[in-house]
N, C-alpha and C. Protein backbone atom coordinates (compact mmCIF):
# COMPACT_ATOMS: atom_id res chain seq x y z
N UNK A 1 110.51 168.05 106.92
CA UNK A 1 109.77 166.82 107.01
C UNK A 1 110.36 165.83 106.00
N UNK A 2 110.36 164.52 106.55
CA UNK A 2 111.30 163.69 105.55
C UNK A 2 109.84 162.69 105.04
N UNK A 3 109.92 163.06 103.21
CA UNK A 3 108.97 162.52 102.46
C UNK A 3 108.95 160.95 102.67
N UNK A 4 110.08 160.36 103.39
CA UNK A 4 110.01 158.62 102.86
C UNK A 4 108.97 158.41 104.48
N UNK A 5 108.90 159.62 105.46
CA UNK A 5 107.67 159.21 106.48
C UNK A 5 105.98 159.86 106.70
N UNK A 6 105.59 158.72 107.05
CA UNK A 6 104.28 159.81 106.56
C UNK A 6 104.21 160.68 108.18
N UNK A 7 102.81 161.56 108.05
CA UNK A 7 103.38 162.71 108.93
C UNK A 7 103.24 162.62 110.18
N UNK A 8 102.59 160.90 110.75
CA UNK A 8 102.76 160.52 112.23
C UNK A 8 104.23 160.01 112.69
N UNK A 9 105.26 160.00 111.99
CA UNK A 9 106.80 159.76 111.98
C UNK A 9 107.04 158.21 111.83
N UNK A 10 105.83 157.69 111.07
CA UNK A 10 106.11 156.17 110.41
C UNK A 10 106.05 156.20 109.23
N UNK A 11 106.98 155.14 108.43
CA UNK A 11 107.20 154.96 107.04
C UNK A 11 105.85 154.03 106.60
N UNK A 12 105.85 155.10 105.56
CA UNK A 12 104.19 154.50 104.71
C UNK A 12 104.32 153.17 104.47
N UNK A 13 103.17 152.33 104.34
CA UNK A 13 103.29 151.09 103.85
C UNK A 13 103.91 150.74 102.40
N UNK A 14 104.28 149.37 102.66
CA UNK A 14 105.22 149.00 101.33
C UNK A 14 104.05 148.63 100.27
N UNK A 15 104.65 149.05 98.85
CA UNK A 15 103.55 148.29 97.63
C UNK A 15 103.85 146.90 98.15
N UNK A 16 102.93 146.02 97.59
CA UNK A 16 102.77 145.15 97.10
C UNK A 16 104.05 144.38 96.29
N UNK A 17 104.18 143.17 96.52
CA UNK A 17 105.41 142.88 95.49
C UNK A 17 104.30 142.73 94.10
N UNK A 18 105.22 142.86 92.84
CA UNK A 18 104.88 143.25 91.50
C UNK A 18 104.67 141.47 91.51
N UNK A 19 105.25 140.82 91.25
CA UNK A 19 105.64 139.31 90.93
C UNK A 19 104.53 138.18 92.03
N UNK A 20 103.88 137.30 91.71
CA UNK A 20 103.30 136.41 92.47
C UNK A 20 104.01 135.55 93.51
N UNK A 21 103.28 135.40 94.36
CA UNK A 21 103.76 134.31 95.35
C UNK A 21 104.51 133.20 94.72
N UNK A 22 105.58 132.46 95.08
CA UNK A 22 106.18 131.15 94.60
C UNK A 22 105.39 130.30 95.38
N UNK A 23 104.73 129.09 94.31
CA UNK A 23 103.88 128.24 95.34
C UNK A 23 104.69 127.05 95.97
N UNK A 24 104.30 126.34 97.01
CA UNK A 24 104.97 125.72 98.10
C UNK A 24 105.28 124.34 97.14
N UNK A 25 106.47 124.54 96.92
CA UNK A 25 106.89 122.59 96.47
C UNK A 25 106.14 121.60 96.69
N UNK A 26 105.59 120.95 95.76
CA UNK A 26 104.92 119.36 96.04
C UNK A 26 106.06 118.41 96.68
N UNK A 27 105.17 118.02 97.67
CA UNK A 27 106.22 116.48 97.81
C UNK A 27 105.54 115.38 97.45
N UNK A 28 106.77 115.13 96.58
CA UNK A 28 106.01 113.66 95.83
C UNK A 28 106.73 112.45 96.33
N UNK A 29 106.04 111.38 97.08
CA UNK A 29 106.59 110.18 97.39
C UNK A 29 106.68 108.94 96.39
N UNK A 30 107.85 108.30 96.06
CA UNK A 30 107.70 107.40 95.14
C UNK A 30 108.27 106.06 95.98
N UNK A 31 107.86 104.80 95.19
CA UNK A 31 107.77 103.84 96.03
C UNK A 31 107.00 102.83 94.75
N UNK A 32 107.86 101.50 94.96
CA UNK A 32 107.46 100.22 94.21
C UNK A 32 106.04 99.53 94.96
N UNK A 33 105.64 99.11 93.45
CA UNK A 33 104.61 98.21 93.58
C UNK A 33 104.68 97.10 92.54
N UNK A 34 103.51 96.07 93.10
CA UNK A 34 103.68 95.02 91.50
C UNK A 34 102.09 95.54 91.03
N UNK A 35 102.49 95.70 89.76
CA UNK A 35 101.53 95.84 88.80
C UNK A 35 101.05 94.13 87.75
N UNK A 36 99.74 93.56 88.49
CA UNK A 36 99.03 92.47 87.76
C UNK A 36 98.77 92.94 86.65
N UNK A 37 98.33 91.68 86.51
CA UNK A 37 97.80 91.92 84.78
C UNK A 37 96.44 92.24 84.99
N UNK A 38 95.52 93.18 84.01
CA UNK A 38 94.55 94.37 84.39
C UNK A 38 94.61 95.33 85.28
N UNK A 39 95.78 95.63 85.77
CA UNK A 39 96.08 96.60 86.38
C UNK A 39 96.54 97.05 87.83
N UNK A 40 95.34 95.67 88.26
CA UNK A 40 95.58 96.02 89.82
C UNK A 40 97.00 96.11 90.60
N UNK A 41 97.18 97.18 91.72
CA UNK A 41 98.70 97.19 91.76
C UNK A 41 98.20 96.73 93.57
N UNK A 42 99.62 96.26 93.59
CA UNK A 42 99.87 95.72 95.02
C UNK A 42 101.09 96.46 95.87
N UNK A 43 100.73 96.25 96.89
CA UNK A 43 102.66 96.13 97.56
C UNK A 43 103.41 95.20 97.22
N UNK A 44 105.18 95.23 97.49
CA UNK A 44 105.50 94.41 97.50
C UNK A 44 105.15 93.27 98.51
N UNK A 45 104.41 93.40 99.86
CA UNK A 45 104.68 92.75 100.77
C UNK A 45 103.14 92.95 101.01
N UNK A 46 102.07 91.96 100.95
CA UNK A 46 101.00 91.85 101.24
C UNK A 46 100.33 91.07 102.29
N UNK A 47 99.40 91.45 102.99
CA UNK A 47 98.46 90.82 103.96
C UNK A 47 97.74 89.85 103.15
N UNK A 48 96.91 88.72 103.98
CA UNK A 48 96.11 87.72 103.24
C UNK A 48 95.30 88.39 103.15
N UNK A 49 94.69 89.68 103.56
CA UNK A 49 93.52 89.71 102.89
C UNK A 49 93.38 90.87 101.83
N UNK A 50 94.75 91.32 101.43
CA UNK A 50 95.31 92.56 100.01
C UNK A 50 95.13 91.13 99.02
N UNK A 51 95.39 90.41 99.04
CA UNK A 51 96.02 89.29 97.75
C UNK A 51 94.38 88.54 97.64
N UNK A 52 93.05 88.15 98.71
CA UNK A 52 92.15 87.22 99.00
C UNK A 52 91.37 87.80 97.73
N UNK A 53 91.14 89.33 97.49
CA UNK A 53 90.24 89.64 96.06
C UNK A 53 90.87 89.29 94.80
N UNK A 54 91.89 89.13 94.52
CA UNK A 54 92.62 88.90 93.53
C UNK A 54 92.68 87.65 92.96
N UNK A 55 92.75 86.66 94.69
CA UNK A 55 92.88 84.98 93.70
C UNK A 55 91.36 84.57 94.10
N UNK A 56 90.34 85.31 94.20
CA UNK A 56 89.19 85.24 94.53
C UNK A 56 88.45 84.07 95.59
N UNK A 57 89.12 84.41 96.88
CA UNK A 57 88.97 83.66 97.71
C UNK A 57 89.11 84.19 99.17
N UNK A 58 88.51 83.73 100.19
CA UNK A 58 88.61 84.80 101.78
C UNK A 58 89.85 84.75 101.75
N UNK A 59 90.21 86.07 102.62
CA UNK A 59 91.26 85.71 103.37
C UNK A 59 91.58 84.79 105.16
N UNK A 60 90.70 84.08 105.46
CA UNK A 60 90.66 82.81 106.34
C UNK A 60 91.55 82.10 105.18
N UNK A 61 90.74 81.37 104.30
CA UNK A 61 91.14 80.31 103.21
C UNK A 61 92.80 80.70 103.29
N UNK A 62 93.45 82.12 102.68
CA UNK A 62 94.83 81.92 102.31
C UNK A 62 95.28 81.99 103.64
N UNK A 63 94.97 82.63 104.92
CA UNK A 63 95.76 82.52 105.68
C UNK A 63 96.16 80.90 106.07
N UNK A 64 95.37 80.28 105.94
CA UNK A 64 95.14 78.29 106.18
C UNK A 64 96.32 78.13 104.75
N UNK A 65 95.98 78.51 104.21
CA UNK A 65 97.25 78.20 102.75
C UNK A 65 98.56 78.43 103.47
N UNK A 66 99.04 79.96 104.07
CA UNK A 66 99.90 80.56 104.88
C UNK A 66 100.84 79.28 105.60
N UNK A 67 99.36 79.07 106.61
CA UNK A 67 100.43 78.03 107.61
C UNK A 67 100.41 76.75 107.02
N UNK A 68 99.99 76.04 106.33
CA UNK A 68 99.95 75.13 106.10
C UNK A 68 101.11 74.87 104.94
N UNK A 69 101.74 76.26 104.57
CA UNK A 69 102.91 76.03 103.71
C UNK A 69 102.86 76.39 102.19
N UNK A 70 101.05 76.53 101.76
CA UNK A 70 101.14 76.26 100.45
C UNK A 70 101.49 77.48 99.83
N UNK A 71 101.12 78.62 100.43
CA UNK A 71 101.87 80.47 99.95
C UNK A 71 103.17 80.53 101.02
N UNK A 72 104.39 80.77 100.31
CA UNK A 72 105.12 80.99 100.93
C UNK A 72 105.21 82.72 101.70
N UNK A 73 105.43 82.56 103.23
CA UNK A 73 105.77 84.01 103.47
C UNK A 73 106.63 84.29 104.20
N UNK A 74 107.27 85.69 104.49
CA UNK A 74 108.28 86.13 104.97
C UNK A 74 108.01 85.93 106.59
N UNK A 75 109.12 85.84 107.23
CA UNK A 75 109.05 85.66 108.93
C UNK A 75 108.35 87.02 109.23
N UNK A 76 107.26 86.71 110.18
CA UNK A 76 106.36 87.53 110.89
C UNK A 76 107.48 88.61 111.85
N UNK A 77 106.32 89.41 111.79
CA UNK A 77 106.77 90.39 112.66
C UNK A 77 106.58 89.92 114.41
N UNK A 78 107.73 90.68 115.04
CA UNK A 78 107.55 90.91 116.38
C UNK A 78 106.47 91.35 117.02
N UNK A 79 106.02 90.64 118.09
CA UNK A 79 104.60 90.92 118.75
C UNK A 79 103.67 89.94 118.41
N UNK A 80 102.96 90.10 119.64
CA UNK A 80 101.52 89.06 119.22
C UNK A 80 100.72 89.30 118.20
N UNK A 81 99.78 88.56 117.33
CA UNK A 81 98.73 89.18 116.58
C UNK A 81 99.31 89.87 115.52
N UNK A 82 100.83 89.39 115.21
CA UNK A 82 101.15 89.05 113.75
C UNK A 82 100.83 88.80 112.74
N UNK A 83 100.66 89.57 111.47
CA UNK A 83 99.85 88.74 110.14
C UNK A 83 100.75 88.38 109.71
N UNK A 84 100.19 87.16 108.79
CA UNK A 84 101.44 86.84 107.68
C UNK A 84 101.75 87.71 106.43
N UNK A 85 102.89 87.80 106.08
CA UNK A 85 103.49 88.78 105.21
C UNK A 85 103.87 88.21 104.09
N UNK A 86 103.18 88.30 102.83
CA UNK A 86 103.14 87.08 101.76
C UNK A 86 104.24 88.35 100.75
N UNK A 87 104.68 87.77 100.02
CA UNK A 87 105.76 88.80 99.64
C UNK A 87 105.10 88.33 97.94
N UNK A 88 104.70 89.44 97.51
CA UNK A 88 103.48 89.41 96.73
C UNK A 88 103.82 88.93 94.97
N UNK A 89 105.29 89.75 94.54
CA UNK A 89 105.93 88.98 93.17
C UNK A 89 106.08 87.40 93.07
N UNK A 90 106.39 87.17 94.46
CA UNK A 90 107.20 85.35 94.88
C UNK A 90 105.31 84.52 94.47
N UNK A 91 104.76 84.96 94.97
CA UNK A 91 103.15 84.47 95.04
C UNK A 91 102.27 85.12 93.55
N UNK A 92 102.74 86.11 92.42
CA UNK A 92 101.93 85.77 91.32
C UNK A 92 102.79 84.98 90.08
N UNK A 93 104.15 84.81 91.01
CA UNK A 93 105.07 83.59 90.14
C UNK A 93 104.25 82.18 90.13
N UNK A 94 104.25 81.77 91.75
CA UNK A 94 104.02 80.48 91.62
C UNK A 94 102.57 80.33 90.79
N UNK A 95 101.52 81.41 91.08
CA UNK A 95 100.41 80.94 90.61
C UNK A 95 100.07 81.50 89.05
N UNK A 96 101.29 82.02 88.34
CA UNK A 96 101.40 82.20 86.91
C UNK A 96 100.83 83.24 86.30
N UNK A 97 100.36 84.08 87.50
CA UNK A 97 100.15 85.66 86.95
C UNK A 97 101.22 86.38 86.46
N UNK A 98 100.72 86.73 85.45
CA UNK A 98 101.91 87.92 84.89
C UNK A 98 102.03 89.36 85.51
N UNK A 99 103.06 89.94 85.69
CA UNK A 99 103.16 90.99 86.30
C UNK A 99 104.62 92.04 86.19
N UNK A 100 104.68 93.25 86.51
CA UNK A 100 105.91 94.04 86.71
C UNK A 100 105.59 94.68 87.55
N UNK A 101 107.01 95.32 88.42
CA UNK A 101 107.60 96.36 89.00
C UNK A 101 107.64 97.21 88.76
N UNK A 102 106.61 98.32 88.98
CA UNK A 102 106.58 99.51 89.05
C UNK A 102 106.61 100.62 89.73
N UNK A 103 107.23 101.91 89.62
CA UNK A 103 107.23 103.10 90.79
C UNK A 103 106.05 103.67 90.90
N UNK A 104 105.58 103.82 91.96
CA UNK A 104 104.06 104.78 92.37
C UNK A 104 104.44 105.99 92.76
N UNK A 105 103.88 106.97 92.32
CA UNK A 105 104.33 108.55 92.71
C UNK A 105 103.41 108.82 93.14
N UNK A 106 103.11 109.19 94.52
CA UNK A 106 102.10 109.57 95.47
C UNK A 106 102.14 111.05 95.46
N UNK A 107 101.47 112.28 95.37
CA UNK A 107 101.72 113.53 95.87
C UNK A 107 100.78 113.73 96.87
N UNK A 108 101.85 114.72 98.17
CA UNK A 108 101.15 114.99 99.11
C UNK A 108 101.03 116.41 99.22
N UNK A 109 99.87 117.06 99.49
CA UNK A 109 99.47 118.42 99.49
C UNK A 109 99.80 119.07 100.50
């Protein structure tokens, strides 16, 4: 009788590995934002109504700013029912907010 089988002619179960599982890699996404002054962070590329809490006003009001010229924004996207795309550093220049460029590290589980 061969000891490495047990005596139905299958090999006994394996121990256990000694050592723990390796746990599954984080993926961490990183990606710019502008960081205002007190903190709040933005995209680079904002909707009128991401930027409307900030300069404390609807976003109707800035979109009327939008077309009328007074926030400058980037050419709309393709398709109907386009928002405007206010490109968010260019817009706390003109209105004299201070701010930087910063990386956001997102982790996903």
């Amino acid at each position: 009788m061969n000891p490495d089988r047990h005596h139905d002619g299958h090999e006994p179960p394996h121990d256990p590995p000694t050592t723990p599982p390796t746990p599954c890699p984080r993926i961490v996404t990183a990606s710019l934002v502008v960081r205002a002054i007190g903190g709040i962070e933005l995209p680079l590329v904002c909707s009128p109504s991401q930027v409307a809490p900030m300069l404390g006003r609807s976003d109707h009001s800035i979109r009327d700013d939008c077309v009328a010229g007074l926030i400058p924004t980037l050419p709309r996207a393709a398709g109907s029912g386009a928002h405007h795309r206010i490109a968010t550093a260019r817009l706390l220049d003109q209105i004299g907010i201070p701010y930087e460029i910063v990386s956001s590290e997102k982790v996903a589980s």
